[in-house]
N, C-alpha and C. Protein backbone atom coordinates (compact mmCIF):
# COMPACT_ATOMS: atom_id res chain seq x y z
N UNK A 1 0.84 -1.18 0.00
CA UNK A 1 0.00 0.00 0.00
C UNK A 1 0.88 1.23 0.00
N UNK A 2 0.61 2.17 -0.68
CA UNK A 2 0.97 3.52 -0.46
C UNK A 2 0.56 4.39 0.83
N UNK A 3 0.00 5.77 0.54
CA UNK A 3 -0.44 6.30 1.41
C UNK A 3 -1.08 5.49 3.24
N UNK A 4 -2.45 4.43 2.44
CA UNK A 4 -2.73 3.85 3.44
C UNK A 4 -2.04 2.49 3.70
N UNK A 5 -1.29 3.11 4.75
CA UNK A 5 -1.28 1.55 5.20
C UNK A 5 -2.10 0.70 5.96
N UNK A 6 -2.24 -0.57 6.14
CA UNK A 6 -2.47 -1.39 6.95
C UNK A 6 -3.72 -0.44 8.31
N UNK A 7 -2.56 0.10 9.16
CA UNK A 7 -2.83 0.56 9.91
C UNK A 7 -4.20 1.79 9.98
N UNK A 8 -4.29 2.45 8.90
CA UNK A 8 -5.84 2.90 8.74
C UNK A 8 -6.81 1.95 8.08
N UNK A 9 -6.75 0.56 7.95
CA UNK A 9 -7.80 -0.05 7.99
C UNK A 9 -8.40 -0.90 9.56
N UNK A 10 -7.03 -0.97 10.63
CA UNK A 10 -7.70 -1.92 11.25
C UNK A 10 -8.61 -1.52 12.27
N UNK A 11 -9.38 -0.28 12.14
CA UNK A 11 -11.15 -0.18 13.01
C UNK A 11 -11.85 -1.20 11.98
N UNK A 12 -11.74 -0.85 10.53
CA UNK A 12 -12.56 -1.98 10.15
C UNK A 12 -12.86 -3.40 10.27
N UNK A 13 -11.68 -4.19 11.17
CA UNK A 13 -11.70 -4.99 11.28
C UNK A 13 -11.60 -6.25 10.58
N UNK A 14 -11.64 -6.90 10.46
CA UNK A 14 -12.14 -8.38 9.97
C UNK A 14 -13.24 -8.97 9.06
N UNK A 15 -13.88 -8.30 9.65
CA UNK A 15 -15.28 -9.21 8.62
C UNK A 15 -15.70 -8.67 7.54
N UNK A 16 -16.08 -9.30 6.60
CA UNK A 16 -16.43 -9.68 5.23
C UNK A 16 -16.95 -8.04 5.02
N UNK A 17 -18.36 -8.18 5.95
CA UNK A 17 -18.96 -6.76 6.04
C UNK A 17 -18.67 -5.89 5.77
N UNK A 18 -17.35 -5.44 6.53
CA UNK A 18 -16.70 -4.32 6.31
C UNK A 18 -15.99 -3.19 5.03
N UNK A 19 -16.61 -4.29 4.09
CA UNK A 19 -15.63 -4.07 2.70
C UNK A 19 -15.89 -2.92 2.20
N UNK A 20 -16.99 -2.03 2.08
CA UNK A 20 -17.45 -0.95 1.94
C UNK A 20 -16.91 -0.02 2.65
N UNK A 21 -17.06 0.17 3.63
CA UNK A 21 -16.49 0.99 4.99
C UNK A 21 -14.78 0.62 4.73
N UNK A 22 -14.07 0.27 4.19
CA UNK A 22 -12.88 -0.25 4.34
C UNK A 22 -12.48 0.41 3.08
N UNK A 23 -13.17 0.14 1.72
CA UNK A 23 -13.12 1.45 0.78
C UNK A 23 -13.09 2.75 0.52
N UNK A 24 -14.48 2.97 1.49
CA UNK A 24 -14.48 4.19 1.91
C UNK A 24 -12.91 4.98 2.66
N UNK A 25 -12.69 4.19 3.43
CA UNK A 25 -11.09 4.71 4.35
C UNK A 25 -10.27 4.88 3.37
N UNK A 26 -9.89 3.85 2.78
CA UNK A 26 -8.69 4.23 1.61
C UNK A 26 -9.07 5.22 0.69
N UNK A 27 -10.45 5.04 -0.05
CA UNK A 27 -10.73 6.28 -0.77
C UNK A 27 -10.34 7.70 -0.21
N UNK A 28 -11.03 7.93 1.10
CA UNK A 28 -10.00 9.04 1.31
C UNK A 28 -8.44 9.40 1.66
N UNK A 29 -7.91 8.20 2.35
CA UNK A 29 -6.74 8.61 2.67
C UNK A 29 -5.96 8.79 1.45
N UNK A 30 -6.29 8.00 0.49
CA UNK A 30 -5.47 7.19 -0.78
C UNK A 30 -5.82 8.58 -2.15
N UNK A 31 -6.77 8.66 -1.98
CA UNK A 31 -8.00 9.32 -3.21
C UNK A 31 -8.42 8.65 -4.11
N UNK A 32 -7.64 6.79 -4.08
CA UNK A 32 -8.67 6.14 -5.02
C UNK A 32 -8.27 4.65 -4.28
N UNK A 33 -8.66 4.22 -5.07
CA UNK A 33 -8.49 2.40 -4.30
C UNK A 33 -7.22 1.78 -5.73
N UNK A 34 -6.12 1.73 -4.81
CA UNK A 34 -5.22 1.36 -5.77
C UNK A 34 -5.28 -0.11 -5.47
N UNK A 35 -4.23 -0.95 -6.73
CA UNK A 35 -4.38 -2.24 -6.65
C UNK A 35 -4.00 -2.42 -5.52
N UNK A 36 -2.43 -2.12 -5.04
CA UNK A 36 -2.22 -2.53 -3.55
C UNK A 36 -2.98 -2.49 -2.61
N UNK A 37 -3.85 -1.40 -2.22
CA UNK A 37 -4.95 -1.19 -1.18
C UNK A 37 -5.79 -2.31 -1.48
N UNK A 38 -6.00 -2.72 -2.19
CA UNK A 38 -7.49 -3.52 -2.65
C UNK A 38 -6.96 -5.11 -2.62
N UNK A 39 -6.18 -5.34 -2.85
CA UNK A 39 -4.87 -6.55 -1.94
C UNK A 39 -5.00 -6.46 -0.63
N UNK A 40 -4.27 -5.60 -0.24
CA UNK A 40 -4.73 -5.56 1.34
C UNK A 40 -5.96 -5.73 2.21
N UNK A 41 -7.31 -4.98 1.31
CA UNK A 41 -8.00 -5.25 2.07
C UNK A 41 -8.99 -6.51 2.14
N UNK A 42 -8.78 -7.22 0.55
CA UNK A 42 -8.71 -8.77 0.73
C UNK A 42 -8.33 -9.47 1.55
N UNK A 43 -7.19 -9.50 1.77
CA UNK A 43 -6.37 -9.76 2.80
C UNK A 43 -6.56 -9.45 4.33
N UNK A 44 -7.08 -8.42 4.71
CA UNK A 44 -7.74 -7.85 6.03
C UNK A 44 -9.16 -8.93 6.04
N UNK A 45 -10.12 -8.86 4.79
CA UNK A 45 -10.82 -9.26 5.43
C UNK A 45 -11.17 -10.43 5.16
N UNK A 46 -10.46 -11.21 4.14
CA UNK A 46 -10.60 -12.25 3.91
C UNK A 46 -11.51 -12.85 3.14
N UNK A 47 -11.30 -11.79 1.87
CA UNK A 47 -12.32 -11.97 0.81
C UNK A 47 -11.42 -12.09 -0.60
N UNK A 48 -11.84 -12.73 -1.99
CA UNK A 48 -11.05 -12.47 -3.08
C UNK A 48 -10.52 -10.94 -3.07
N UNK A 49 -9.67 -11.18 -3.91
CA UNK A 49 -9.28 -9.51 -4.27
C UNK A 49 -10.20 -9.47 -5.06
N UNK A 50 -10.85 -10.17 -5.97
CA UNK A 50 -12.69 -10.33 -7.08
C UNK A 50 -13.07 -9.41 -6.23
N UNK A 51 -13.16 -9.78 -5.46
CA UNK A 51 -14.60 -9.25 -5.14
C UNK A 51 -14.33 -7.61 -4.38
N UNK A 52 -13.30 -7.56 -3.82
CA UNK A 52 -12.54 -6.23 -3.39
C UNK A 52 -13.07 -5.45 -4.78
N UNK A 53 -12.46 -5.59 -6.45
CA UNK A 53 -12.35 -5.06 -7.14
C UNK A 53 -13.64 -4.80 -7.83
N UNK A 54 -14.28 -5.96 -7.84
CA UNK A 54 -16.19 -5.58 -8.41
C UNK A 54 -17.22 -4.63 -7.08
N UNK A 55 -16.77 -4.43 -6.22
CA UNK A 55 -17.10 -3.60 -5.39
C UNK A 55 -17.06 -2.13 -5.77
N UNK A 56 -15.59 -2.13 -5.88
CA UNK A 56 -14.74 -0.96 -6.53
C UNK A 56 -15.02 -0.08 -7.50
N UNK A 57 -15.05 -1.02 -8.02
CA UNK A 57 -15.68 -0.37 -9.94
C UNK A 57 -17.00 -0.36 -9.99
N UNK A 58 -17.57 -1.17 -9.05
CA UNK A 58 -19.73 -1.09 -9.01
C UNK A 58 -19.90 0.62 -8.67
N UNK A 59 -19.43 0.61 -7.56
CA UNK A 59 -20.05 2.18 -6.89
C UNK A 59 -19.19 3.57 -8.17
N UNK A 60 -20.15 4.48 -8.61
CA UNK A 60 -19.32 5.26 -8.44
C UNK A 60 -18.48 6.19 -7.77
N UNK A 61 -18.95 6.62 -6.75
CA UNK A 61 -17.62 6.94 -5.61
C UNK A 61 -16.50 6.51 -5.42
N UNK A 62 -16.49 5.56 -5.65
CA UNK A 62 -15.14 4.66 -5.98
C UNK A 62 -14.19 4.60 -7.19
N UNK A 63 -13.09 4.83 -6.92
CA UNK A 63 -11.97 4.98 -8.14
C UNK A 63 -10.87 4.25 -7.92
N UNK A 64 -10.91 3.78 -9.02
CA UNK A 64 -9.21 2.72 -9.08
C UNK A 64 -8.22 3.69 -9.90
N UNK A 65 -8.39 4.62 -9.98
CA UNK A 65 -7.25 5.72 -10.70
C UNK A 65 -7.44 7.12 -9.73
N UNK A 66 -6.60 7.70 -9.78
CA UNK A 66 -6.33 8.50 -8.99
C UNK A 66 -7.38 10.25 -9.25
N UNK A 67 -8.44 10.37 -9.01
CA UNK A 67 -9.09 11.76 -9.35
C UNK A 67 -8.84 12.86 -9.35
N UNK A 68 -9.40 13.61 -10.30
CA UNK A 68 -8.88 15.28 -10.55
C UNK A 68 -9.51 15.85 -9.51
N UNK A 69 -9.20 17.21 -9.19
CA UNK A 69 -9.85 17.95 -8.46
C UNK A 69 -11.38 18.72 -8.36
N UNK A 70 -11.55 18.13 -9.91
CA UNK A 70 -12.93 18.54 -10.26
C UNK A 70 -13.73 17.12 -10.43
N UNK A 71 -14.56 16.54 -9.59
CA UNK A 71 -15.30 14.98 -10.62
C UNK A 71 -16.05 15.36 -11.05
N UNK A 72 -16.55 15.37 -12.38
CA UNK A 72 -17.94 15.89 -12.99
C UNK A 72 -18.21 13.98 -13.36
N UNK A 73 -20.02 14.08 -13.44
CA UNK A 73 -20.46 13.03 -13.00
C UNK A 73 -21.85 13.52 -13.97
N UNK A 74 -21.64 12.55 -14.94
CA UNK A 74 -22.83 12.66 -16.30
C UNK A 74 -23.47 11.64 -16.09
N UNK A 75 -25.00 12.40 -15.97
CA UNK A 75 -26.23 10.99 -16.21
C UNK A 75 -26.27 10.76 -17.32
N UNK A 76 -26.18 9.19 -17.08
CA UNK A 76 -27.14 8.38 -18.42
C UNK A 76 -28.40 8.04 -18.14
N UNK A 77 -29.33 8.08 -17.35
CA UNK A 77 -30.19 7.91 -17.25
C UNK A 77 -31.07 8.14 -17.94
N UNK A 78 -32.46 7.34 -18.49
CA UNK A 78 -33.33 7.64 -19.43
C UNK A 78 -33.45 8.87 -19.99
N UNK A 79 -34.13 9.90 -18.92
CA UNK A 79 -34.44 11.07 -19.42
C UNK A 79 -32.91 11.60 -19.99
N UNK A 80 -32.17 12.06 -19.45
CA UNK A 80 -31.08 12.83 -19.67
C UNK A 80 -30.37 12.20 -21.04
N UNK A 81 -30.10 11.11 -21.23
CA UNK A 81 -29.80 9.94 -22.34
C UNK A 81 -30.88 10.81 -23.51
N UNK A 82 -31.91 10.61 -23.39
CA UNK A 82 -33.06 11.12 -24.36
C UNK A 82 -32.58 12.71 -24.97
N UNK A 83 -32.57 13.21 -23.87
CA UNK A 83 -32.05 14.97 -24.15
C UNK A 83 -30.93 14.43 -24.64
N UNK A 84 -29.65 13.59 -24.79
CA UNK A 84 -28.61 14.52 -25.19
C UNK A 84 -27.25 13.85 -24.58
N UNK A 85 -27.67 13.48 -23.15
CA UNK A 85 -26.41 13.66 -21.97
C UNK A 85 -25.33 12.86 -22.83
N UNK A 86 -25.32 11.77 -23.52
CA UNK A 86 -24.36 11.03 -24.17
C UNK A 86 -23.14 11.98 -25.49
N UNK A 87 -23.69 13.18 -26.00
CA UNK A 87 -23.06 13.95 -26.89
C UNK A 87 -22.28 14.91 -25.59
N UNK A 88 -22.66 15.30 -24.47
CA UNK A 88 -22.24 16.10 -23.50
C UNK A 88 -21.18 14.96 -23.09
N UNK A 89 -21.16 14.17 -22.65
CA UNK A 89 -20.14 13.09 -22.19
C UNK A 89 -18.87 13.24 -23.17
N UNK A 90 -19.38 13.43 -24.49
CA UNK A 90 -18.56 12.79 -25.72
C UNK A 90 -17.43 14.17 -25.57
N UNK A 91 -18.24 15.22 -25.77
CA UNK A 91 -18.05 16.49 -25.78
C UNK A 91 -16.65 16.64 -24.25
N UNK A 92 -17.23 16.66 -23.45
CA UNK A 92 -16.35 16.38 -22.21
C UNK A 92 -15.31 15.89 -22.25
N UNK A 93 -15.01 14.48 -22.72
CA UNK A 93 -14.17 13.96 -22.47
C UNK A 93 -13.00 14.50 -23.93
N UNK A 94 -13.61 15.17 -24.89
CA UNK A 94 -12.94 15.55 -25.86
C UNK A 94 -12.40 16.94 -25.55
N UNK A 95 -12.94 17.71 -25.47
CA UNK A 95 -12.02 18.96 -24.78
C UNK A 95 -11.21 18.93 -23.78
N UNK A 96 -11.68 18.15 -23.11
CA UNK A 96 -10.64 17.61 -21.75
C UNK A 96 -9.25 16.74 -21.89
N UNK A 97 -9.52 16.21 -23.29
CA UNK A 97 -8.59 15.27 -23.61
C UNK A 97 -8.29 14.27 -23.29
N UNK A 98 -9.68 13.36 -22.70
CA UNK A 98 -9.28 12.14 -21.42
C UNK A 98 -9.42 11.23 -22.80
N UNK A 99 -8.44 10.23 -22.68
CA UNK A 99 -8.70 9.05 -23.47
C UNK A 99 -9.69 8.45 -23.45
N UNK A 100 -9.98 7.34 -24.42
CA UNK A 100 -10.58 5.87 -24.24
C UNK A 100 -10.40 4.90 -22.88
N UNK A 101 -10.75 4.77 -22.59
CA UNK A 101 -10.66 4.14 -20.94
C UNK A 101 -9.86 4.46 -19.90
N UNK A 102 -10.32 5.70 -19.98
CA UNK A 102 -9.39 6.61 -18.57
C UNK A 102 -10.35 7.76 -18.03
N UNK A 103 -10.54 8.13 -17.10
CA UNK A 103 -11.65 8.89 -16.76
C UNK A 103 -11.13 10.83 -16.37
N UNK A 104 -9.73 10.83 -16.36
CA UNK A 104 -9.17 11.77 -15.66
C UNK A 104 -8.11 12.25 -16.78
N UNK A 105 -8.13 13.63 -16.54
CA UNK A 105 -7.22 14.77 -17.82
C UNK A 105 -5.84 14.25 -17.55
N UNK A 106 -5.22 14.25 -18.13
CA UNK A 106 -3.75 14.61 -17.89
C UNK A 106 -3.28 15.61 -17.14
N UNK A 107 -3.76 16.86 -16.92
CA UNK A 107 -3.42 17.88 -15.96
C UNK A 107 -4.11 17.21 -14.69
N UNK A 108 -4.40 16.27 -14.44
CA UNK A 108 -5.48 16.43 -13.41
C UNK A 108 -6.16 17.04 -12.66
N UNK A 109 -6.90 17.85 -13.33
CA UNK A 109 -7.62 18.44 -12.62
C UNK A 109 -8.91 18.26 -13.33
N UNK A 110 -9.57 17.53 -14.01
CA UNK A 110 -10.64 17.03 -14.45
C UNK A 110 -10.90 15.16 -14.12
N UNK A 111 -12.06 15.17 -13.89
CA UNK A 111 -12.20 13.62 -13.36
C UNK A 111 -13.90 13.27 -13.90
N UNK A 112 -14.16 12.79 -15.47
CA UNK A 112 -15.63 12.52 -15.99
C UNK A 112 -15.91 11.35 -15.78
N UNK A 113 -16.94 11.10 -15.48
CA UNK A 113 -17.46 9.50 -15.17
C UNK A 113 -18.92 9.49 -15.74
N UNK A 114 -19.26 8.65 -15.90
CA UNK A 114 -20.97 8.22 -16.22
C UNK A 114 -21.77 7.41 -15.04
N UNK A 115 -22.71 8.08 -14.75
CA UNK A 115 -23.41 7.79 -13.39
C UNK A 115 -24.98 7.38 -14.08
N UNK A 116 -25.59 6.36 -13.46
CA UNK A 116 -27.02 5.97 -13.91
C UNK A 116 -27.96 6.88 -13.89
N UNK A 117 -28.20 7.05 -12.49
CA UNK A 117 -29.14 8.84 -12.55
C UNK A 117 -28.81 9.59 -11.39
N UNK A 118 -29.03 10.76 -11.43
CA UNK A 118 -28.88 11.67 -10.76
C UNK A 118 -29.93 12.44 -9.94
N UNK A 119 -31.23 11.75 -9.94
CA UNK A 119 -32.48 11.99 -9.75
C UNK A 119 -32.64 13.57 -9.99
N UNK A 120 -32.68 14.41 -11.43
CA UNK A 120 -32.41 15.46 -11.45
C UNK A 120 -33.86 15.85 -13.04
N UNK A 121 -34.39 14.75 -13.44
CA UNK A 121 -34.58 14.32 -14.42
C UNK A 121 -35.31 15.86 -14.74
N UNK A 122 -36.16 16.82 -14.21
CA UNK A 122 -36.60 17.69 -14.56
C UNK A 122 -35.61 19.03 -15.03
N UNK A 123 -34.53 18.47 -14.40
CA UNK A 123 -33.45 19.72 -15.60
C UNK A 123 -32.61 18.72 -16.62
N UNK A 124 -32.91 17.49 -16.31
CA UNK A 124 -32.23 17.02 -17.96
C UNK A 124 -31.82 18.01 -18.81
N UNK A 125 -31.01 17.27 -19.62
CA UNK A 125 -29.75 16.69 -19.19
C UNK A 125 -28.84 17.55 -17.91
N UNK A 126 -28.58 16.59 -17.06
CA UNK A 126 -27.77 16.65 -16.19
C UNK A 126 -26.11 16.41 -15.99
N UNK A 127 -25.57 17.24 -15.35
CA UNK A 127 -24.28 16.99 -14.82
C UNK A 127 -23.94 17.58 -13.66
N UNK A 128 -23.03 17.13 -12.95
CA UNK A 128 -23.17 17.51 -11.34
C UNK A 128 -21.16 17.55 -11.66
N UNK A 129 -20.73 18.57 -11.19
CA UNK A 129 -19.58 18.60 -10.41
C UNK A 129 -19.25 19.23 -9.09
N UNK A 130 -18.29 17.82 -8.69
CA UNK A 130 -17.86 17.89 -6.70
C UNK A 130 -16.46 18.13 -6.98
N UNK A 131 -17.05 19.46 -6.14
CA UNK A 131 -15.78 20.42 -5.71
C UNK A 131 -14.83 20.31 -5.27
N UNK A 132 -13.81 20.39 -4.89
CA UNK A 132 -12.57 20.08 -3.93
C UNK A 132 -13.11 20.17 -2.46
N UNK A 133 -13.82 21.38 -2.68
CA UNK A 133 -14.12 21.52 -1.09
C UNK A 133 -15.33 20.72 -0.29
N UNK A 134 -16.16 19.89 -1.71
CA UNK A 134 -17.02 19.13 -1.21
C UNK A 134 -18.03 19.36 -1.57
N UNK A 135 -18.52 20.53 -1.04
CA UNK A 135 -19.81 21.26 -2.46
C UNK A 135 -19.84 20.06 -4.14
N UNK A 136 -21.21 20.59 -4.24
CA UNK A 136 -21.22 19.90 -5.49
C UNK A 136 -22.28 21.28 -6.14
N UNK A 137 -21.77 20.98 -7.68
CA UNK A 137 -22.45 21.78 -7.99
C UNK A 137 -23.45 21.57 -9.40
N UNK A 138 -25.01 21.37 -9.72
CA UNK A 138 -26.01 20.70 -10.45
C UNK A 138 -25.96 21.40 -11.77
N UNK A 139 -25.63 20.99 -13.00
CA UNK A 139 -25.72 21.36 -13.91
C UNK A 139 -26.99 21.06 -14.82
N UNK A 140 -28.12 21.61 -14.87
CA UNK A 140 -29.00 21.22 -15.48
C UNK A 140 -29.34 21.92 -17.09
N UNK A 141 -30.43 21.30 -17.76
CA UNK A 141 -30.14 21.53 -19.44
C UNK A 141 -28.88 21.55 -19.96
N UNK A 142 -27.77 20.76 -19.73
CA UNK A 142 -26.63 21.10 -20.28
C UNK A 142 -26.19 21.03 -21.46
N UNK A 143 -25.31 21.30 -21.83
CA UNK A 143 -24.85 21.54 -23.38
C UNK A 143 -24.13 22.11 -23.69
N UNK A 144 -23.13 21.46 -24.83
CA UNK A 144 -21.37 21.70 -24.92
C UNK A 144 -21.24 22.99 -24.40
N UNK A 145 -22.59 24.40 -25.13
CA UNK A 145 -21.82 25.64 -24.48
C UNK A 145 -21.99 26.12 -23.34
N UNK A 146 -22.83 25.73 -22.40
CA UNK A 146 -23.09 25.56 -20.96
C UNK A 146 -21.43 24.78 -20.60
N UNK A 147 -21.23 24.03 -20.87
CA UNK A 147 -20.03 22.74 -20.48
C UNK A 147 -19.30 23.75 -20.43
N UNK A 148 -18.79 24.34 -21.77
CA UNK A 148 -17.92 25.12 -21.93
C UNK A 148 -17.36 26.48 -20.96
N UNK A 149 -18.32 26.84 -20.19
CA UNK A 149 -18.70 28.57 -19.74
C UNK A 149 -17.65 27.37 -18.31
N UNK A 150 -18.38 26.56 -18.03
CA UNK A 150 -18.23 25.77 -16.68
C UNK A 150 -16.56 25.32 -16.98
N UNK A 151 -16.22 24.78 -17.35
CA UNK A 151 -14.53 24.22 -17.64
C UNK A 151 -13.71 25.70 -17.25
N UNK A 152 -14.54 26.84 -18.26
CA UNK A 152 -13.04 28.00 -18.23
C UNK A 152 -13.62 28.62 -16.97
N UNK A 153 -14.56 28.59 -16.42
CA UNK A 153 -14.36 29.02 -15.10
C UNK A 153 -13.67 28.10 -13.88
N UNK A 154 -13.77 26.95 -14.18
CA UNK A 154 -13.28 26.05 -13.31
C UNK A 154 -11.45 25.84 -13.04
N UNK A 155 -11.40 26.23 -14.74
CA UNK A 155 -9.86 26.52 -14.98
C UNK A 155 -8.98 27.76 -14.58
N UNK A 156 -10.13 28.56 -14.30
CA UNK A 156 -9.98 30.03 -13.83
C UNK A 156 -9.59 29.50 -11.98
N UNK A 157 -10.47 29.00 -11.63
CA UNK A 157 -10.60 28.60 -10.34
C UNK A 157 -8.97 28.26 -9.78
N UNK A 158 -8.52 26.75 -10.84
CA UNK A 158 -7.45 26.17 -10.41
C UNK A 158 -6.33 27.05 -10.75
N UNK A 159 -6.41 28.21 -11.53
CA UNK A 159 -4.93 29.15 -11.99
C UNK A 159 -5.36 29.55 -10.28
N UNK A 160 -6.14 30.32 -10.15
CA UNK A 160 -5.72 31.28 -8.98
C UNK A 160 -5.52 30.16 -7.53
N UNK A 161 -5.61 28.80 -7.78
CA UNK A 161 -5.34 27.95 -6.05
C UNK A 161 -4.09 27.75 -6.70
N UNK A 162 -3.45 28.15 -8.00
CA UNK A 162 -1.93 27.74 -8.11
C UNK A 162 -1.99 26.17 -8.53
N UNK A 163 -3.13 25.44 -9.14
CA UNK A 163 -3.08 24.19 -9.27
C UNK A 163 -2.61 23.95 -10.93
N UNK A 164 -2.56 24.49 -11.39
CA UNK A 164 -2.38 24.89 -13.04
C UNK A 164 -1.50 26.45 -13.66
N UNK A 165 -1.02 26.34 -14.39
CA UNK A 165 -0.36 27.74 -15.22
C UNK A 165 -1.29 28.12 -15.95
């Protein structure tokens, strides 16, 4: 393990149960559930690393790569899917520059994922980004030039915390 060791898992204890709550810990200490952590906590609790890892990747809160400072979090959900949300995704991950099976910019400071729903369906299409500080913030009717207004302010954001040039 990196960051977490050992030692910030053992309140969780032992049992099987715990595997959630045991994610949760590393997710924050860690900021994602790396392979080593997810070894370990097989190992703590005495479950496949399988099943450590389909845990992992089920929730979205959960990350096996390391997240930007921004997570923006696109519904697919019926309604939003219907409006659009899938060209906004496309759109996203193309200005951002995130590859084919990678969820996070190269600068890191962007982190897109696809979420089922957002129970938001009356501002379809939806997108939600969580803040550094925790705040989240609801993007409703969205669309590339909505997306757009949101990125260069966000980029505005990270020049002045010094997180970017």
């Amino acid at each position: 393990m990196t960051a977490a060791e050992p030692k910030h898992l053992k309140k969780e204890g032992t049992k099987p149960k715990n595997l959630i709550q045991a994610l949760k810990t590393i997710q924050q200490v860690e900021g994602h559930v790396s392979p080593e952590s997810a070894r370990a906590i097989a190992q703590q609790l005495r479950v496949p690393y399988s099943e450590v890892f389909s845990v992992a990747t089920f929730y979205h809160l959960f990350s096996t790569e390391p997240l930007g400072k921004y997570r923006i979090y696109v519904c697919t959900g019926i309604t939003c899917y219907i409006k659009g949300n899938m060209e906004n995704l496309k759109y996203l991950k193309s200005v951002l520059g995130i590859k084919d099976g990678h969820h996070t910019s190269s600068d890191g400071l962007f982190t897109v994922k696809e979420v089922s729903c957002l129970s938001c369906c009356s501002h379809a299409p939806v997108v939600t980004v969580h803040m550094p500080d925790g705040t989240k913030r609801i993007v409703g009717r969205a669309n590339p030039e909505v997306l757009q207004k949101m990125i260069s302010e966000l980029r505005h954001l990270a020049r002045k915390k010094g997180w970017v040039k």
